[in-house]
PDB file of N, CA and C in Angstrom:
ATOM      1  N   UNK A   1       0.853  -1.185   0.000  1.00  0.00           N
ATOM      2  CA  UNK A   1       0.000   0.000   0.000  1.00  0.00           C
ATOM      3  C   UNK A   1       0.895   1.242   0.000  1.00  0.00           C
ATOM      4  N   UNK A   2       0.878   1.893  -0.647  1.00  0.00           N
ATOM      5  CA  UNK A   2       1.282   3.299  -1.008  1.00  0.00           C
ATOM      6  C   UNK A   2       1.354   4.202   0.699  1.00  0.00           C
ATOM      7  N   UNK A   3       2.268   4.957   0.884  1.00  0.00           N
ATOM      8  CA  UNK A   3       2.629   6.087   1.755  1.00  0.00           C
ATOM      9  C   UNK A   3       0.979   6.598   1.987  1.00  0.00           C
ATOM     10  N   UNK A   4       0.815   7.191   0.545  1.00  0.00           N
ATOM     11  CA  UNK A   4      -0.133   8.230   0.173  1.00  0.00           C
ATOM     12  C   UNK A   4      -1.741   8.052   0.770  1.00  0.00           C
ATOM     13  N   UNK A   5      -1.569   6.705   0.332  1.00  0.00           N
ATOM     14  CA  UNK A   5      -3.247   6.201   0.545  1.00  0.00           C
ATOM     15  C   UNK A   5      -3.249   5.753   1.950  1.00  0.00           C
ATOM     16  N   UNK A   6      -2.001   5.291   2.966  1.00  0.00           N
ATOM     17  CA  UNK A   6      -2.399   5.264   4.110  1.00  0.00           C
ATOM     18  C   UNK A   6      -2.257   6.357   4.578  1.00  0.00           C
ATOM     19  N   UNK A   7      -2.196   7.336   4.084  1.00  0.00           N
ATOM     20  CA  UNK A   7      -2.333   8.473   5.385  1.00  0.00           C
ATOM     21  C   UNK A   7      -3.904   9.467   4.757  1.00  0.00           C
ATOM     22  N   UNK A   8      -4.219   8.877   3.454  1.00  0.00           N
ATOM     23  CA  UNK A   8      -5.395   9.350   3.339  1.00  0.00           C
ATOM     24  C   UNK A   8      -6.539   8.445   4.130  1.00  0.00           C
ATOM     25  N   UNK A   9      -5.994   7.084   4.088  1.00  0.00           N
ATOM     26  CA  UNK A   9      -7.232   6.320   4.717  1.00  0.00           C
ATOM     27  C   UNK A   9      -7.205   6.618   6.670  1.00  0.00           C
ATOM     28  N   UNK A  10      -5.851   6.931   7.103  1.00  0.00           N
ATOM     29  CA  UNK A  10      -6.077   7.425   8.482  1.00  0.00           C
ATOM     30  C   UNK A  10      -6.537   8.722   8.645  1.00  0.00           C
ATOM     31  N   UNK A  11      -6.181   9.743   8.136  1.00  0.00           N
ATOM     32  CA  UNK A  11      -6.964  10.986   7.838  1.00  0.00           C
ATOM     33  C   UNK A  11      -8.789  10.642   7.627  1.00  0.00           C
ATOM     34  N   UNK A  12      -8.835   9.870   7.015  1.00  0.00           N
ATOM     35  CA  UNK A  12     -10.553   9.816   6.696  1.00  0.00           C
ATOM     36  C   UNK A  12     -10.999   8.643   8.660  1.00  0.00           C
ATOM     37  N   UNK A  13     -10.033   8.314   8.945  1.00  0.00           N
ATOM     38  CA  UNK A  13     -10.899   7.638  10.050  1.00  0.00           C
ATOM     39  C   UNK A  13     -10.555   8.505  11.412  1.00  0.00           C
ATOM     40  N   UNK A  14      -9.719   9.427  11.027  1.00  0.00           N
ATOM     41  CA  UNK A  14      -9.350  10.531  11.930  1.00  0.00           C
ATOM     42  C   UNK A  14     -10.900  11.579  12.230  1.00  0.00           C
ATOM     43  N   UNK A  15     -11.335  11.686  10.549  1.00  0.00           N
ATOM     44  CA  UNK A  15     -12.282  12.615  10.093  1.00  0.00           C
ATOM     45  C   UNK A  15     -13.896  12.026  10.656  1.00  0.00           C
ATOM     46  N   UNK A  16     -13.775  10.908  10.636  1.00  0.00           N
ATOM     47  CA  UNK A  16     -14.968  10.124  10.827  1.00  0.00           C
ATOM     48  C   UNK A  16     -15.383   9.795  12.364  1.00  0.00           C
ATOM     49  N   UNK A  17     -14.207   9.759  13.140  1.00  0.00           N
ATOM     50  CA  UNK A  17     -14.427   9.847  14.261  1.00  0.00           C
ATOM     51  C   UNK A  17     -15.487  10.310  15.018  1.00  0.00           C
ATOM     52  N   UNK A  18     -15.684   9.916  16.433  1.00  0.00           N
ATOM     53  CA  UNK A  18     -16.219  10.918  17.471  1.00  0.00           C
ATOM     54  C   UNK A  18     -15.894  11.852  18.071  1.00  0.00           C
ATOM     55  N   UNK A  19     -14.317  12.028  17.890  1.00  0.00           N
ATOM     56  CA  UNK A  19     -13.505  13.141  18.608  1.00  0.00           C
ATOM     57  C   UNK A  19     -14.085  14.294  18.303  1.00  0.00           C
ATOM     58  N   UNK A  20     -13.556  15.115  19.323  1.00  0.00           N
ATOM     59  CA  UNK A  20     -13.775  16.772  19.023  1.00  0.00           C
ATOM     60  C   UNK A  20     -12.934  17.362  18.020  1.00  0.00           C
ATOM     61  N   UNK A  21     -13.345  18.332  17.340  1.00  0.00           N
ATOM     62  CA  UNK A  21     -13.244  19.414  16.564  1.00  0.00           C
ATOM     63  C   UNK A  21     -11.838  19.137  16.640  1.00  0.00           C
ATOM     64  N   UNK A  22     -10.922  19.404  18.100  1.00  0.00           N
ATOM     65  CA  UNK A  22      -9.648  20.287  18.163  1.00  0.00           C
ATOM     66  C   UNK A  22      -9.033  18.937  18.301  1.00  0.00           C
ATOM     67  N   UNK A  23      -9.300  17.815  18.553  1.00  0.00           N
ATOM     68  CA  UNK A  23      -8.781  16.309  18.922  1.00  0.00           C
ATOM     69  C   UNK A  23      -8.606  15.998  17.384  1.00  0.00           C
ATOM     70  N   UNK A  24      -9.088  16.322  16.544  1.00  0.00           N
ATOM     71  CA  UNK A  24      -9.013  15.668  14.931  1.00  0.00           C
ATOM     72  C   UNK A  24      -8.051  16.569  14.382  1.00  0.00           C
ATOM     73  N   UNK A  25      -7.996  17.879  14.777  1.00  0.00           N
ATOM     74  CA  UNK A  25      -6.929  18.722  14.394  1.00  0.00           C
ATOM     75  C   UNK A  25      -5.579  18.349  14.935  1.00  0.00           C
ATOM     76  N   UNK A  26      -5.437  17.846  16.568  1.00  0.00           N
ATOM     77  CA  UNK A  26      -4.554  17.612  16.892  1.00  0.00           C
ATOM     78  C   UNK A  26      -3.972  16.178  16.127  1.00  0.00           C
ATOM     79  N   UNK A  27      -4.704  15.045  15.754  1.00  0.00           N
ATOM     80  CA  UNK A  27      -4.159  13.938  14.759  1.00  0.00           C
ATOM     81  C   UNK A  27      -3.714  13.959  13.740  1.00  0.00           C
ATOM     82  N   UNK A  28      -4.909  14.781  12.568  1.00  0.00           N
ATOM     83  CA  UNK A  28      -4.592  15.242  11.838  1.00  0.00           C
ATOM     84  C   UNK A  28      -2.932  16.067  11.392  1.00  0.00           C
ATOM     85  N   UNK A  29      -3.004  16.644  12.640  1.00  0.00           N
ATOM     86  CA  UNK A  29      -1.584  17.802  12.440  1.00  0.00           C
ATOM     87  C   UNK A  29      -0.407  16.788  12.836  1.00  0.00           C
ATOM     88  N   UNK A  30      -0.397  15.866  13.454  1.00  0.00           N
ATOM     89  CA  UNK A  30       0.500  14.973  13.865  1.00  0.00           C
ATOM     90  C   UNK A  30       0.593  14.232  12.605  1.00  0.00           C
ATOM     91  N   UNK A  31      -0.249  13.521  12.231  1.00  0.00           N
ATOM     92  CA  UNK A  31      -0.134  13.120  10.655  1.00  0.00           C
ATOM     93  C   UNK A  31       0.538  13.420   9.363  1.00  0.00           C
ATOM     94  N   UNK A  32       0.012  14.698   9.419  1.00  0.00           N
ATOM     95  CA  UNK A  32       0.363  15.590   7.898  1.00  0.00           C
ATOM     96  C   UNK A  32       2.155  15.776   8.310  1.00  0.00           C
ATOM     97  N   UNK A  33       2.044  16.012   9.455  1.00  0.00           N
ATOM     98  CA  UNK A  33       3.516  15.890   9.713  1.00  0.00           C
ATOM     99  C   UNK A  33       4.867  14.983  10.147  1.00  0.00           C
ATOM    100  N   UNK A  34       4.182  13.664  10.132  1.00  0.00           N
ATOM    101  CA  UNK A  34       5.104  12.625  10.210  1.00  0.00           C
ATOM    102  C   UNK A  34       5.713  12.224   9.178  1.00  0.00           C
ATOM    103  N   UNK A  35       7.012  11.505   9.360  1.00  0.00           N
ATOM    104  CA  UNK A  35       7.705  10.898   8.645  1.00  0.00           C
ATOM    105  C   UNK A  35       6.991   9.279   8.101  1.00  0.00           C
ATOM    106  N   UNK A  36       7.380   8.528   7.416  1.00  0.00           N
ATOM    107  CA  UNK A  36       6.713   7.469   6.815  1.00  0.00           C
ATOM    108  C   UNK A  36       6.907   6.439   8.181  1.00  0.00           C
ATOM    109  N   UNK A  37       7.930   6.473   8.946  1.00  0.00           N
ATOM    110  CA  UNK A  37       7.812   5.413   9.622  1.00  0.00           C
ATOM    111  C   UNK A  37       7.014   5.494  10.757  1.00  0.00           C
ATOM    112  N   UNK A  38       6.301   7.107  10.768  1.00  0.00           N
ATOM    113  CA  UNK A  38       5.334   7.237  12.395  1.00  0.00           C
ATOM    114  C   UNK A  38       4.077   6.951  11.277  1.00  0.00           C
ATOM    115  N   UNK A  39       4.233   7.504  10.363  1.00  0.00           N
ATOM    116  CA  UNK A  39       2.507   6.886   9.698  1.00  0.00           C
ATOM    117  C   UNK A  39       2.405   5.542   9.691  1.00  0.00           C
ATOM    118  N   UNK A  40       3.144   4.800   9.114  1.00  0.00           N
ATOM    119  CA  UNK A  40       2.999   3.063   9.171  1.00  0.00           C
ATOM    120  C   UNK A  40       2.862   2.662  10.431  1.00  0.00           C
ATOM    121  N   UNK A  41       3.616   3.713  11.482  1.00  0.00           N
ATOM    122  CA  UNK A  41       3.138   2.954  13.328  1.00  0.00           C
ATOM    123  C   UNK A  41       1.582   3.200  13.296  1.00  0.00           C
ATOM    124  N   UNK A  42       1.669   4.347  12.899  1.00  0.00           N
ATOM    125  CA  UNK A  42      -0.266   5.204  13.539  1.00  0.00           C
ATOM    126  C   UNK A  42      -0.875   3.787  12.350  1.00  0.00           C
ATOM    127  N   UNK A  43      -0.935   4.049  11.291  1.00  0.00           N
ATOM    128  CA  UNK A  43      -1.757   2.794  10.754  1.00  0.00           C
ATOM    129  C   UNK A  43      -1.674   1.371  11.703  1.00  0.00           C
ATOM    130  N   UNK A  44      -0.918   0.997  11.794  1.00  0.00           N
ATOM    131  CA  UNK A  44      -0.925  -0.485  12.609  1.00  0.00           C
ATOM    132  C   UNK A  44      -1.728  -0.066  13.616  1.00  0.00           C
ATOM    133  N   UNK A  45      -1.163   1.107  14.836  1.00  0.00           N
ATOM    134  CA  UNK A  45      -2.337   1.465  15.758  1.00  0.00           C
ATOM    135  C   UNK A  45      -3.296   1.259  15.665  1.00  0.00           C
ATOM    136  N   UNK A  46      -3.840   2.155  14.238  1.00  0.00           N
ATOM    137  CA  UNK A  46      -5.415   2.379  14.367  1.00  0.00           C
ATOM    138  C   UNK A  46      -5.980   0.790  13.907  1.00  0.00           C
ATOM    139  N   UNK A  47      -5.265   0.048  13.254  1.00  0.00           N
ATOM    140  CA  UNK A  47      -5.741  -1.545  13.315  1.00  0.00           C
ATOM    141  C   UNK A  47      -6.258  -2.095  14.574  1.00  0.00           C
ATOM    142  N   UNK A  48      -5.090  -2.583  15.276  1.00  0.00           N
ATOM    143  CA  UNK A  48      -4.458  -2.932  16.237  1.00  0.00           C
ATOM    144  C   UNK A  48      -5.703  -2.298  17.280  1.00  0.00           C
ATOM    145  N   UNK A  49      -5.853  -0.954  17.408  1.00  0.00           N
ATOM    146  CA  UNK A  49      -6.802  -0.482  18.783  1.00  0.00           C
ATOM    147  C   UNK A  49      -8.194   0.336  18.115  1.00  0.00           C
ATOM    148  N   UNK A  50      -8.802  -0.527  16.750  1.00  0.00           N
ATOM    149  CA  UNK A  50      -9.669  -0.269  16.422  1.00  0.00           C
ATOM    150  C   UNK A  50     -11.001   0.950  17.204  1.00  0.00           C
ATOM    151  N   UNK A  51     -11.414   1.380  17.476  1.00  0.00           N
ATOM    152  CA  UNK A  51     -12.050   2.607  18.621  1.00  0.00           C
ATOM    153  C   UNK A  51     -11.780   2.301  20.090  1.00  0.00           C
ATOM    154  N   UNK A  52     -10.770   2.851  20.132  1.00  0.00           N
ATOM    155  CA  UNK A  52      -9.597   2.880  21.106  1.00  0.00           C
ATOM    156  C   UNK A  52      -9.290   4.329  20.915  1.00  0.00           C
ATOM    157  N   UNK A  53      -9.774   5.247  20.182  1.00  0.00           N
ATOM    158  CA  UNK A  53      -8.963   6.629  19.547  1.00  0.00           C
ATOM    159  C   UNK A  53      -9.117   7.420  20.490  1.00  0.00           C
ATOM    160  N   UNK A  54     -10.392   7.638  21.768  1.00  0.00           N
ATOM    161  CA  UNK A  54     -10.527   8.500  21.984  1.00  0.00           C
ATOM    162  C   UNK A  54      -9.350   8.454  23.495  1.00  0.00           C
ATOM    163  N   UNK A  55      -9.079   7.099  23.738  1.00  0.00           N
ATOM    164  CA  UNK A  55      -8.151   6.706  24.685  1.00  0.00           C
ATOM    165  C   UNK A  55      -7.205   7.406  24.477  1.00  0.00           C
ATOM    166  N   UNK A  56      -6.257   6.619  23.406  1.00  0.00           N
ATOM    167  CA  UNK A  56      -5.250   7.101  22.636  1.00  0.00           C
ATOM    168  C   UNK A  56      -5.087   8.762  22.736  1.00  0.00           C
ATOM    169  N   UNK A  57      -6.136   9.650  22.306  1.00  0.00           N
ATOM    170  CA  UNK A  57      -6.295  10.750  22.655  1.00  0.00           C
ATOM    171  C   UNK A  57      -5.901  11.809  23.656  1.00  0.00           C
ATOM    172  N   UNK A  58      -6.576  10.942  25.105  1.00  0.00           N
ATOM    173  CA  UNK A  58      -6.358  11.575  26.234  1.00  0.00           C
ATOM    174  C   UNK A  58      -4.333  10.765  26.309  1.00  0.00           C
ATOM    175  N   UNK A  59      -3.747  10.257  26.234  1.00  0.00           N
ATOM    176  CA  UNK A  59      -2.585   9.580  26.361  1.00  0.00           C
ATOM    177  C   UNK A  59      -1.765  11.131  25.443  1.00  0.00           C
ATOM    178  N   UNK A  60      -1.992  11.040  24.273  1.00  0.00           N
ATOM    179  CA  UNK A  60      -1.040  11.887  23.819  1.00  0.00           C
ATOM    180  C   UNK A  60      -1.496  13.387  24.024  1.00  0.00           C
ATOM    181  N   UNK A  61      -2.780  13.956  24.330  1.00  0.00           N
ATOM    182  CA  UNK A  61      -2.475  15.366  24.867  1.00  0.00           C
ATOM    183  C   UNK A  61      -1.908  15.030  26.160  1.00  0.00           C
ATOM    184  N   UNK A  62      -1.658  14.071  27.116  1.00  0.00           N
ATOM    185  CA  UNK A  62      -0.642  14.215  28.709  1.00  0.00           C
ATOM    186  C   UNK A  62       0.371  14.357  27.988  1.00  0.00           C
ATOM    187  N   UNK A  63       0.897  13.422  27.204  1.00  0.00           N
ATOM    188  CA  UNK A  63       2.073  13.885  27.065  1.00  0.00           C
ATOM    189  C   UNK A  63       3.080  14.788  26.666  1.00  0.00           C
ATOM    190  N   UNK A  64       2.014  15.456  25.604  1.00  0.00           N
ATOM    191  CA  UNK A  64       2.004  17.021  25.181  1.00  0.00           C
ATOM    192  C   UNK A  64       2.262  18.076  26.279  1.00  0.00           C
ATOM    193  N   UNK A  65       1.341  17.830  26.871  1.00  0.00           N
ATOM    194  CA  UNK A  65       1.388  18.730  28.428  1.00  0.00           C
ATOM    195  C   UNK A  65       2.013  18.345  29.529  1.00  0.00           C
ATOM    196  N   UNK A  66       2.515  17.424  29.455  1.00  0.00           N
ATOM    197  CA  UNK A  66       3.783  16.503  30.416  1.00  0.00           C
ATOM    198  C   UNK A  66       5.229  17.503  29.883  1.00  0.00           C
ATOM    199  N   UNK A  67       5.137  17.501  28.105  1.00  0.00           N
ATOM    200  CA  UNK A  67       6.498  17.641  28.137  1.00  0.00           C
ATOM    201  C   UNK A  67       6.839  19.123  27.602  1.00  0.00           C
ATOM    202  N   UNK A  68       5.720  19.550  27.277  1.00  0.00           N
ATOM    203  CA  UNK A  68       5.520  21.314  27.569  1.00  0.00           C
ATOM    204  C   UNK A  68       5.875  21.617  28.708  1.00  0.00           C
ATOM    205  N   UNK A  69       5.402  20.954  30.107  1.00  0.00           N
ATOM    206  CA  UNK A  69       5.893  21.479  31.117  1.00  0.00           C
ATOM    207  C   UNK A  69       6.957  21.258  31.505  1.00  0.00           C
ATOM    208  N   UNK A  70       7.610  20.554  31.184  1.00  0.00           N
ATOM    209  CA  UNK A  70       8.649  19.588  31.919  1.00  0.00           C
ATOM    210  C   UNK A  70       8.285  18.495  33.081  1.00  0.00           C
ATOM    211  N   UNK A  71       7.564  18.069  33.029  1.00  0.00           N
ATOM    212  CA  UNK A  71       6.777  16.953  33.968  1.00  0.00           C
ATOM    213  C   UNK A  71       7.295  15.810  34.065  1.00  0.00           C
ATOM    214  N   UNK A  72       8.748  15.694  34.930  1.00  0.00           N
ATOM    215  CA  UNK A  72       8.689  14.043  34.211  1.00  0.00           C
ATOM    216  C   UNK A  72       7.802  13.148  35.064  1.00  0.00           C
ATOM    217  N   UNK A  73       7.332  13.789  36.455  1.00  0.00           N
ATOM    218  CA  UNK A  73       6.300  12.914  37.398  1.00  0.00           C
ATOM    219  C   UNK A  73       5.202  12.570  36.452  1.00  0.00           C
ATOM    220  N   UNK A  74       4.814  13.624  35.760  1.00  0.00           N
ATOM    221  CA  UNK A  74       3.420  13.446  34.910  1.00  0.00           C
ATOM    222  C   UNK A  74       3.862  12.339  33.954  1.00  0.00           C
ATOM    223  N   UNK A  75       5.050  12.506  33.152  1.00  0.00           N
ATOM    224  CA  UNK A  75       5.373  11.911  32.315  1.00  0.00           C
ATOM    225  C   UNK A  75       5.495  10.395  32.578  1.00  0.00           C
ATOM    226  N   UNK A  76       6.138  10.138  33.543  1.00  0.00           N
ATOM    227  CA  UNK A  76       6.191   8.566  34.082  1.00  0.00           C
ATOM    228  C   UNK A  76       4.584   8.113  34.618  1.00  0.00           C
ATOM    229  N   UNK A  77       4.132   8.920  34.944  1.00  0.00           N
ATOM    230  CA  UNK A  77       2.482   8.120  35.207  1.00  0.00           C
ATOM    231  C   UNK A  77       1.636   8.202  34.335  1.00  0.00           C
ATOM    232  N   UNK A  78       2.022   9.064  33.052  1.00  0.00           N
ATOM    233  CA  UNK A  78       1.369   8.708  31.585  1.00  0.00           C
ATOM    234  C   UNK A  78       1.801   7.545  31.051  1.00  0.00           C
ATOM    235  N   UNK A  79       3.230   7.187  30.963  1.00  0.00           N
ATOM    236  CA  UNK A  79       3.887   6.046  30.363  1.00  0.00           C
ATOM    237  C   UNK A  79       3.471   4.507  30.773  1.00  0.00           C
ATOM    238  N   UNK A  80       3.125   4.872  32.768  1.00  0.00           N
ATOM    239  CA  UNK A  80       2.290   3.605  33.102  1.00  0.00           C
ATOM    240  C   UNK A  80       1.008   3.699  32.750  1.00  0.00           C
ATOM    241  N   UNK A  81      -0.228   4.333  32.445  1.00  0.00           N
ATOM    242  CA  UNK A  81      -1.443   4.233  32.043  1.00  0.00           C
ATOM    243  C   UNK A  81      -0.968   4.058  30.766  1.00  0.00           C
ATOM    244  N   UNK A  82      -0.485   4.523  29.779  1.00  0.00           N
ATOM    245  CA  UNK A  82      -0.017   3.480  28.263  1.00  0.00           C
ATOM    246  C   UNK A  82       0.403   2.203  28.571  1.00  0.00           C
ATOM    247  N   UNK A  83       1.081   2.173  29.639  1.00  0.00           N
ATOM    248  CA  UNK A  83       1.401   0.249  29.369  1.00  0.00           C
ATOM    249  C   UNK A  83       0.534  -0.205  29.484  1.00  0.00           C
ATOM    250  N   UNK A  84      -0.617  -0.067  30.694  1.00  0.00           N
ATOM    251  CA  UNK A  84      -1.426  -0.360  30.945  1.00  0.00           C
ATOM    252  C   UNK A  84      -2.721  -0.343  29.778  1.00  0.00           C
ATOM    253  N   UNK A  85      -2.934   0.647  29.637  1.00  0.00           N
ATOM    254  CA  UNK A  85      -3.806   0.544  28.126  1.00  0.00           C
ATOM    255  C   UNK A  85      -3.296  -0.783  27.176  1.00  0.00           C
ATOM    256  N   UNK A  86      -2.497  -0.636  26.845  1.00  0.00           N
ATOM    257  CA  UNK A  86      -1.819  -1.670  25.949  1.00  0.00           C
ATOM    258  C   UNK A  86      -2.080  -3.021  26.531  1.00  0.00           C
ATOM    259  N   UNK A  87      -1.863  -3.279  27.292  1.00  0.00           N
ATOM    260  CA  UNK A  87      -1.904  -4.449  28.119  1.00  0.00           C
ATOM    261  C   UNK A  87      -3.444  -5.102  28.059  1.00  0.00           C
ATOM    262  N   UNK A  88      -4.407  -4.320  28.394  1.00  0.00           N
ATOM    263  CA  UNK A  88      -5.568  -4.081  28.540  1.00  0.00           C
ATOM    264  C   UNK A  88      -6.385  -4.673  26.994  1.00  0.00           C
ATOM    265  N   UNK A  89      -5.534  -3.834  26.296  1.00  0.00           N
ATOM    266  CA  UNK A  89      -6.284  -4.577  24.399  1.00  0.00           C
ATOM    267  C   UNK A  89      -5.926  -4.933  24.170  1.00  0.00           C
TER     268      UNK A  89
END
């Protein structure tokens, strides 16, 4: 499968979602701006944790705001609720 068409087909399930407005912008913008090997991860993801997105969601704005702040307390108790998520599906 082409670069192209998987990041159009995650873009369209980005789009299709339940997320909010600013949650599809935030994927979206993570998207349009990855390299080929974070799009082929996010595709397997979105396989892999089929509506799981909105999880996924709250995981990467902490860590956004973990590492905006410099948080590494925040940061290490985001990293265990991801293992844990993972573990979980």
């Amino acid at each position: 499968m082409d670069i192209n068409e998987i990041k159009k087909g995650l873009l369209n399930s980005i789009e299709t979602s339940t997320l909010s407005v600013e949650d599809k912008k935030l994927w979206s913008g993570l998207l349009e701006s990855a390299p080929e090997e974070i799009t082929i991860a996010m595709h397997s993801f979105f396989i892999d944790y089929e509506g799981k997105l909105p999880e996924a969601t709250e995981i990467l704005k902490g860590k956004i705001n973990a590492i905006k702040n410099q948080d590494t307390k925040a940061w290490n108790n985001i990293l265990k609720n991801e293992e844990s998520f993972i573990k979980e599906n």
